[in-house]
C-alpha atoms as a PDB file:
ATOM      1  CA  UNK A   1      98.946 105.217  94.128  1.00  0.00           C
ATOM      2  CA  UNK A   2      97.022 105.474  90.866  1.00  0.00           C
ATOM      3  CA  UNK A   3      99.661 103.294  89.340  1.00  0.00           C
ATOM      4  CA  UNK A   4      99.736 100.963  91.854  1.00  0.00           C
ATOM      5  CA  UNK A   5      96.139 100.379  91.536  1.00  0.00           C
ATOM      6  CA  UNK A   6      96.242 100.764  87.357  1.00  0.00           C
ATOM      7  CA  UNK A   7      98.931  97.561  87.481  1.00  0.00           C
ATOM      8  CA  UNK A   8      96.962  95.602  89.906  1.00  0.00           C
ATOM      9  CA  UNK A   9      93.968  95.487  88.544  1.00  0.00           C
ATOM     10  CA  UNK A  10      95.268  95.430  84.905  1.00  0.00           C
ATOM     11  CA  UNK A  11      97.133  92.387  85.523  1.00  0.00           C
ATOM     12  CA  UNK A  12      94.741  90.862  87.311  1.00  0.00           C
ATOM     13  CA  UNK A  13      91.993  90.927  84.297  1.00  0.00           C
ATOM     14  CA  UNK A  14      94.645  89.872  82.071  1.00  0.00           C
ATOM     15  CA  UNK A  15      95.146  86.994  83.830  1.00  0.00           C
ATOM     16  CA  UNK A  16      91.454  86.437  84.692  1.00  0.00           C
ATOM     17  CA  UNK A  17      90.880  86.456  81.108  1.00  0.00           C
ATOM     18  CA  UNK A  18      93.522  84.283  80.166  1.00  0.00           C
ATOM     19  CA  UNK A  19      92.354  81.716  82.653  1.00  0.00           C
ATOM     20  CA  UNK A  20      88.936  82.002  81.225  1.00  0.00           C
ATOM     21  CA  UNK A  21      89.727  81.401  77.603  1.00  0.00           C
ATOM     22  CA  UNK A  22      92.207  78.240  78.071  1.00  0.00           C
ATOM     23  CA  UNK A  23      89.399  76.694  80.728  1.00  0.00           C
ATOM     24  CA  UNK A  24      86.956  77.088  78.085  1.00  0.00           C
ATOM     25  CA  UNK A  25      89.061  76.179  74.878  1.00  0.00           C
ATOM     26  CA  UNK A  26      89.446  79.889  73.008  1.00  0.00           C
ATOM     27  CA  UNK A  27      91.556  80.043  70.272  1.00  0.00           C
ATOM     28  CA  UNK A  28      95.082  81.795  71.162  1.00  0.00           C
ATOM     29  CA  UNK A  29      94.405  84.738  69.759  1.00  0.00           C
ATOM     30  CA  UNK A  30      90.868  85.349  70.709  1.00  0.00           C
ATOM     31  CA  UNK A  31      91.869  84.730  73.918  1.00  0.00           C
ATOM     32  CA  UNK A  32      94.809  87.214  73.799  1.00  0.00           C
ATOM     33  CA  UNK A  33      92.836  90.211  72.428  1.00  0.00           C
ATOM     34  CA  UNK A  34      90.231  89.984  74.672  1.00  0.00           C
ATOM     35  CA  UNK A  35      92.672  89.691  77.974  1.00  0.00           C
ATOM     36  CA  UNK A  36      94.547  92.951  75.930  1.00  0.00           C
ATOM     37  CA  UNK A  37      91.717  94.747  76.224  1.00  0.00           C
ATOM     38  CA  UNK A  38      90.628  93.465  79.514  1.00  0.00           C
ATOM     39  CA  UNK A  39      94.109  94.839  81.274  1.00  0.00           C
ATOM     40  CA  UNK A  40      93.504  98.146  79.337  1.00  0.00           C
ATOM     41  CA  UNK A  41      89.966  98.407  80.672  1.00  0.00           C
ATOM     42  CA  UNK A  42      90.611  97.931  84.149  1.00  0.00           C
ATOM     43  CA  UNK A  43      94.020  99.729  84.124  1.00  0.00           C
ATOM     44  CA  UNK A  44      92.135 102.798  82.881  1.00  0.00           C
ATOM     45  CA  UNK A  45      89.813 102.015  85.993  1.00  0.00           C
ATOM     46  CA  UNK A  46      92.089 101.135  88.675  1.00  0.00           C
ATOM     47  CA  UNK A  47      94.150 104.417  87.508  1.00  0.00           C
ATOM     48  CA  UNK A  48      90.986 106.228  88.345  1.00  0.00           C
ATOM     49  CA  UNK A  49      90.205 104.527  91.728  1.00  0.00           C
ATOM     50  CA  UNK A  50      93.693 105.397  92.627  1.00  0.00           C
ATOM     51  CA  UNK A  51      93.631 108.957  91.838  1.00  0.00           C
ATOM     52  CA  UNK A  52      90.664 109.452  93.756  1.00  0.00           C
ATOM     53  CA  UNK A  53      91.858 107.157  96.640  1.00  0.00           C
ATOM     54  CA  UNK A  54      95.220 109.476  96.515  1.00  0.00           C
ATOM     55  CA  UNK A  55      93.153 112.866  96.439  1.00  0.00           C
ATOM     56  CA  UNK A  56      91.000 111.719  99.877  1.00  0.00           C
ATOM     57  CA  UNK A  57      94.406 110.420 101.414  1.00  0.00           C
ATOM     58  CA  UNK A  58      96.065 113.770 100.854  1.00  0.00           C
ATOM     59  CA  UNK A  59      92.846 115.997 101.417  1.00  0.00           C
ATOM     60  CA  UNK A  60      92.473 114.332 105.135  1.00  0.00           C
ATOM     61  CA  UNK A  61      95.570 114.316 106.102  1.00  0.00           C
ATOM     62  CA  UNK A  62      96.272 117.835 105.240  1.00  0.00           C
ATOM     63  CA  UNK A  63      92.994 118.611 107.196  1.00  0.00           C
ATOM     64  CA  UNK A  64      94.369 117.062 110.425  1.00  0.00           C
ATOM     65  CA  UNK A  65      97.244 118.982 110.019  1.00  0.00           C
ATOM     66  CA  UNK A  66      95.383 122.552 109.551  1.00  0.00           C
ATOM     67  CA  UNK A  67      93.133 121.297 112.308  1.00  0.00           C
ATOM     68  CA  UNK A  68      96.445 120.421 114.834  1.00  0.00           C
ATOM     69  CA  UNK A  69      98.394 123.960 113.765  1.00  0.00           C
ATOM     70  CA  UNK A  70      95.428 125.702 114.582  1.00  0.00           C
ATOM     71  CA  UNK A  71      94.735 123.785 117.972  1.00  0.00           C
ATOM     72  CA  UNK A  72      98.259 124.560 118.554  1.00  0.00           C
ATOM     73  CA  UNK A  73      98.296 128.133 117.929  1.00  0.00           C
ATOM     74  CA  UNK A  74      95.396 128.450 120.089  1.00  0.00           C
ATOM     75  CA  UNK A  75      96.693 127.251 122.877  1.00  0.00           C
ATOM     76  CA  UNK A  76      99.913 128.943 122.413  1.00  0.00           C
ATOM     77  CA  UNK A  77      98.182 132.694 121.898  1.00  0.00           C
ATOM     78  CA  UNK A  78      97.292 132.854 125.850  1.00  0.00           C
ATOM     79  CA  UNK A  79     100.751 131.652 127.156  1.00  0.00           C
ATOM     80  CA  UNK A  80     102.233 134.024 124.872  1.00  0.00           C
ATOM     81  CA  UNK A  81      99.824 136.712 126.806  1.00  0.00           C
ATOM     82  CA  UNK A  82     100.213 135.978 130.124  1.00  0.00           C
ATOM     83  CA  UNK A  83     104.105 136.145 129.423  1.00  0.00           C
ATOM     84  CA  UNK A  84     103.957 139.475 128.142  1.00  0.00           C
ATOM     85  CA  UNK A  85     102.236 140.675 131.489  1.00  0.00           C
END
């Protein structure tokens, strides 16, 4: 997910940038260094929005899955009881 996000967003200010410095009549390679460091900015940043949008993903579902076993196990602990009656 984090390089999902680091590729959107990357490429996205590149472009951006690009689109800014023909519009406004940049020289070529003012325009190029800038929308290079642009897409390694928000890389680095959408990398780190992903991570942390990866770590919640994972942390809830594996809460909903503790929180089913152990729903599951209770119910199963007094059927398990009355069979051994």
């Amino acid at each position: 997910m984090a390089r999902t996000y680091a590729g959107i967003l990357g490429l996205l200010a590149f472009l951006t940038s690009l689109a800014h410095g023909l519009m406004h009549g940049a020289g070529g390679v003012s325009v190029l260094w800038t929308a290079w460091c642009c897409l390694l900015l928000f890389a680095l940043v959408g990398c780190v929005i992903g991570w942390v949008a990866e770590w919640i993903v994972e942390d809830s579902v594996h809460g909903r899955i503790s929180a089913e076993l152990a729903a599951r196990q209770a119910a199963r602990t007094p059927q398990l009881a009355a069979e051994g009656e």
